[in-house]
C-alpha atoms as a PDB file:
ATOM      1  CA  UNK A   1      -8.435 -20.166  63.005  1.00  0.00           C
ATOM      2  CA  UNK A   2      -6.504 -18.869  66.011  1.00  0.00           C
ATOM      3  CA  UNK A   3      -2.867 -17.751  65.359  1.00  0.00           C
ATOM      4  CA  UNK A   4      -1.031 -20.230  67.656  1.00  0.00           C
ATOM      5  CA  UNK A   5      -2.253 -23.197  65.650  1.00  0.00           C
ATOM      6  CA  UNK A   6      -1.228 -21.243  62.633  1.00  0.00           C
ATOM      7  CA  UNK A   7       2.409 -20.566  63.576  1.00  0.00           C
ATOM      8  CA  UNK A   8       2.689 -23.994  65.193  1.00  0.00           C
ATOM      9  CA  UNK A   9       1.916 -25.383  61.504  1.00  0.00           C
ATOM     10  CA  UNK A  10       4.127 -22.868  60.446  1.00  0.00           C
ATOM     11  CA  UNK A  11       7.039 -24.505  63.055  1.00  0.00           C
ATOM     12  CA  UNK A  12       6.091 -28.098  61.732  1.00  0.00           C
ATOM     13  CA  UNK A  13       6.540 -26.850  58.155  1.00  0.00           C
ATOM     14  CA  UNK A  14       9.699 -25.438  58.559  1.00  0.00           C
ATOM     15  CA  UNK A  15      10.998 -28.843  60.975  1.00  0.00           C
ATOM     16  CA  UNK A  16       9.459 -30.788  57.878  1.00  0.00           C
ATOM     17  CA  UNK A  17      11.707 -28.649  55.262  1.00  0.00           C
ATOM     18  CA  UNK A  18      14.644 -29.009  57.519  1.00  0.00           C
ATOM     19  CA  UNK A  19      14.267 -32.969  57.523  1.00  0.00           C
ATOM     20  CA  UNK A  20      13.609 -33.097  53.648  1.00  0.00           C
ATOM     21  CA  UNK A  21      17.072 -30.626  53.421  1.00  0.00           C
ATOM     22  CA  UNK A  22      19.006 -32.229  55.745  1.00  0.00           C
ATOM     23  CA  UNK A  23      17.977 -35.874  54.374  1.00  0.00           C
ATOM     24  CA  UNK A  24      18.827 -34.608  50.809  1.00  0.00           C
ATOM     25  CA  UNK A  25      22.089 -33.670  51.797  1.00  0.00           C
ATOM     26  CA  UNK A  26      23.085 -36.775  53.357  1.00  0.00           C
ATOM     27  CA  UNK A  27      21.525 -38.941  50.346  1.00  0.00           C
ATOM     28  CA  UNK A  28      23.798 -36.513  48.204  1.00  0.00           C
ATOM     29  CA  UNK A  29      26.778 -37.405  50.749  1.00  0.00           C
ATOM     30  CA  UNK A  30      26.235 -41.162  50.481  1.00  0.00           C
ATOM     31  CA  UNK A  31      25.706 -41.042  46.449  1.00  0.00           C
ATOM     32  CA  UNK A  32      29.027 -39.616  46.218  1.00  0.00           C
ATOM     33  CA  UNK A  33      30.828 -41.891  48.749  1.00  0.00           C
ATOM     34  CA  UNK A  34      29.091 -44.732  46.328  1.00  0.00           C
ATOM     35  CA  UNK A  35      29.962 -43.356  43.393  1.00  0.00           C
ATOM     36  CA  UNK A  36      34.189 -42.894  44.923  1.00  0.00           C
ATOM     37  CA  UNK A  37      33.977 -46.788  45.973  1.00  0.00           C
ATOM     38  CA  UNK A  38      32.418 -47.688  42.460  1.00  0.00           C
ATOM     39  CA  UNK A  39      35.305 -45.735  40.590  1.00  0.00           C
ATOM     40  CA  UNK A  40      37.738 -48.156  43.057  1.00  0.00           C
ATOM     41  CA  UNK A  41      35.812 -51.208  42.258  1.00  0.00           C
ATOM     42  CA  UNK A  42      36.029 -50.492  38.152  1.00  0.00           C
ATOM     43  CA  UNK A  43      39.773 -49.702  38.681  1.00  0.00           C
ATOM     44  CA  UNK A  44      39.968 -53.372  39.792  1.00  0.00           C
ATOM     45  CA  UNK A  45      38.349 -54.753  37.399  1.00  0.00           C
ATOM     46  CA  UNK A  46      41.292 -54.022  34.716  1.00  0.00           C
ATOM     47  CA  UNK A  47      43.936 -55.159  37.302  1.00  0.00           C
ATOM     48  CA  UNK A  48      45.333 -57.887  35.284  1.00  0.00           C
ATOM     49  CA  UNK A  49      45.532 -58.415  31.718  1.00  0.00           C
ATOM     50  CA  UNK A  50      45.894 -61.288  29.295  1.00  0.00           C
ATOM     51  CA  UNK A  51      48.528 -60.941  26.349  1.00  0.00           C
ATOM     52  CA  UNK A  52      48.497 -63.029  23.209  1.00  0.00           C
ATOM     53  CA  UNK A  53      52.314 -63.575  22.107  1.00  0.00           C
ATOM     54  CA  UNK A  54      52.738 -64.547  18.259  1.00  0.00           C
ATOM     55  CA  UNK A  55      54.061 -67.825  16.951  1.00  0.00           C
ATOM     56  CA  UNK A  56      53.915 -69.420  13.423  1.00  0.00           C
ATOM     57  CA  UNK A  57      52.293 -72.375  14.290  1.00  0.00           C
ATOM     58  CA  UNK A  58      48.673 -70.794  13.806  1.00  0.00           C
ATOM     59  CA  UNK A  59      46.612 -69.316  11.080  1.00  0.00           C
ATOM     60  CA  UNK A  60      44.510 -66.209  11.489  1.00  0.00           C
ATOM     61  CA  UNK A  61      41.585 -68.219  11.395  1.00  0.00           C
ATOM     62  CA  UNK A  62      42.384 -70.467  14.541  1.00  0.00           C
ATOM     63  CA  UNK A  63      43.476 -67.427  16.411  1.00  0.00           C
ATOM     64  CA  UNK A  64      40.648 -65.327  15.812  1.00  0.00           C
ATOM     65  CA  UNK A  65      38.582 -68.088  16.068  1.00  0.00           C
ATOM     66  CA  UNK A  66      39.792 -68.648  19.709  1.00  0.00           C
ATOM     67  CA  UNK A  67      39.830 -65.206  20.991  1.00  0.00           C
ATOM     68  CA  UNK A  68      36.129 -64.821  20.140  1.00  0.00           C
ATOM     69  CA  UNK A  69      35.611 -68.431  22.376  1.00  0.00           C
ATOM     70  CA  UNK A  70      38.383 -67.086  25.384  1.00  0.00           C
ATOM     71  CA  UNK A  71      37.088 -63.562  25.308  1.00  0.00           C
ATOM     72  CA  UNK A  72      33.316 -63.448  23.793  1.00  0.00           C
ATOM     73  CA  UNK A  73      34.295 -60.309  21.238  1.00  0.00           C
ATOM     74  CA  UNK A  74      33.136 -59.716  18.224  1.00  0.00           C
ATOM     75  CA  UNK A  75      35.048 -60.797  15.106  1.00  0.00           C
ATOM     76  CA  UNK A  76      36.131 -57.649  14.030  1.00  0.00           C
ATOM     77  CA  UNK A  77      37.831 -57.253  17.041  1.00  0.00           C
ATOM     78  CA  UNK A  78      39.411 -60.718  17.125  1.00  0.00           C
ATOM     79  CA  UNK A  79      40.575 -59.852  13.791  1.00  0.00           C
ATOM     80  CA  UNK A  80      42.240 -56.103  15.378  1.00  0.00           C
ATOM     81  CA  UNK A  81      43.807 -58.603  18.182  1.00  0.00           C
ATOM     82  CA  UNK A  82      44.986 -61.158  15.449  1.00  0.00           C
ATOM     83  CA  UNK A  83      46.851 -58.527  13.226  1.00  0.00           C
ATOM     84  CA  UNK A  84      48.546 -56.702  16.296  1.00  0.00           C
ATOM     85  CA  UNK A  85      49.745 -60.277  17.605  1.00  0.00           C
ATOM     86  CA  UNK A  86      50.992 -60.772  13.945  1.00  0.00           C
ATOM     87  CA  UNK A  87      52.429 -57.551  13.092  1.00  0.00           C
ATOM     88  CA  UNK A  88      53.865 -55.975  16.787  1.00  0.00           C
ATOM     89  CA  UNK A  89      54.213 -59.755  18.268  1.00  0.00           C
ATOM     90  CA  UNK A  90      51.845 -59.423  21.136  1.00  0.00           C
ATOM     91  CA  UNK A  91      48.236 -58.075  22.146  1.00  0.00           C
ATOM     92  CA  UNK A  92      46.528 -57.490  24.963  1.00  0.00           C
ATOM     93  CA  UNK A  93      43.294 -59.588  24.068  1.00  0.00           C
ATOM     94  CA  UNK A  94      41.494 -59.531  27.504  1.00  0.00           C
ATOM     95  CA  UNK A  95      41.481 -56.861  31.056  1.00  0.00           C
ATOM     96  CA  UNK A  96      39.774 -57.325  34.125  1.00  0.00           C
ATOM     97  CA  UNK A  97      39.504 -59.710  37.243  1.00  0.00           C
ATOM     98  CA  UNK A  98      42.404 -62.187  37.568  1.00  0.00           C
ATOM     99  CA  UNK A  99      39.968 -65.055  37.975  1.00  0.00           C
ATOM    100  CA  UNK A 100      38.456 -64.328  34.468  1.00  0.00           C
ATOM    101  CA  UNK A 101      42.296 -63.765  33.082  1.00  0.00           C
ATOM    102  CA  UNK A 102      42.982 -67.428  34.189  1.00  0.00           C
ATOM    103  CA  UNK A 103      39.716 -68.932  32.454  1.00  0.00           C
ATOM    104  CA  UNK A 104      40.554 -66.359  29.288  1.00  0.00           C
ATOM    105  CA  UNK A 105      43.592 -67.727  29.301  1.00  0.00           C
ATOM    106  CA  UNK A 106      43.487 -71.405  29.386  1.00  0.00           C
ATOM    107  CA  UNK A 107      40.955 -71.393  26.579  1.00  0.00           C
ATOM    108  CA  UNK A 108      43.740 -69.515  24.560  1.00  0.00           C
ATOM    109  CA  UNK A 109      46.162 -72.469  25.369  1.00  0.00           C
ATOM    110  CA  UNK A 110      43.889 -74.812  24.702  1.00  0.00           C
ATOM    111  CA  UNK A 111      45.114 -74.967  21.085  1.00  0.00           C
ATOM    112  CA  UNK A 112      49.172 -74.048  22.428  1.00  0.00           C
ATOM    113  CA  UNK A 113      48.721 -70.430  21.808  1.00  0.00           C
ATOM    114  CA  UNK A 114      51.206 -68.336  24.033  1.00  0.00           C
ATOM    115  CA  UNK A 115      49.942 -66.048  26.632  1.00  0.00           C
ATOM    116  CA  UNK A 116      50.657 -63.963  29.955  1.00  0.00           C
ATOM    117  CA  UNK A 117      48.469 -63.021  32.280  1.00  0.00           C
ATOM    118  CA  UNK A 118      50.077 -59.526  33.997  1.00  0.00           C
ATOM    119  CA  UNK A 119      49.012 -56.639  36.243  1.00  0.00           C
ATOM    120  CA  UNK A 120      48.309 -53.157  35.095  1.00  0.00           C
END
């Protein structure tokens, strides 16, 4: 093997490990910009919140009930939501987009419960 081909291998190697560093770097770059933007999107995603106001016109049953059908949580957690609302007047049953707030919302009222949808 003559030593010119074996130093310009050497020269492609090294251009090769350059592009494979360099490359790296900026995939590294863009993860973290993605990962920045994704911390932004999950911030808006608890932007607005729906709060369940007490009254004495329901039973525990009918409220927890309904916040499992508005909100899709377990029971258990319904029944957390269901004592707060009785015992500190208020909970905050559902966070995230304000579109899903709304729909949360009107399923709540749909048997005259009292609610607010607010911003964090």
């Amino acid at each position: 093997m003559c030593p010119v081909t074996t130093d310009k291998r050497r020269e492609n190697a090294d251009m090769t490990i350059s592009a494979i560093t360099i490359t790296g770097m900026a995939s590294q770059e863009q993860e973290a910009a993605e990962t920045q933007a994704s911390r932004e999107d999950t911030s808006l995603l608890d932007a607005y919140r729906v709060v369940l106001f007490n009254d004495d016109e329901h039973t525990f049953d009918e409220v927890i009930l309904q916040i499992i059908r508005a909100t899709g949580c377990s029971r258990a957690q319904a029944e957390k939501h269901t004592w707060e609302v009785h015992t500190r007047g208020r909970s905050i049953v559902y966070s995230g987009l304000l579109d899903r707030c709304l729909r949360v919302g009107a399923i709540l009222e749909e048997i005259d419960l009292k609610t607010e949808i607010q911003t964090s």
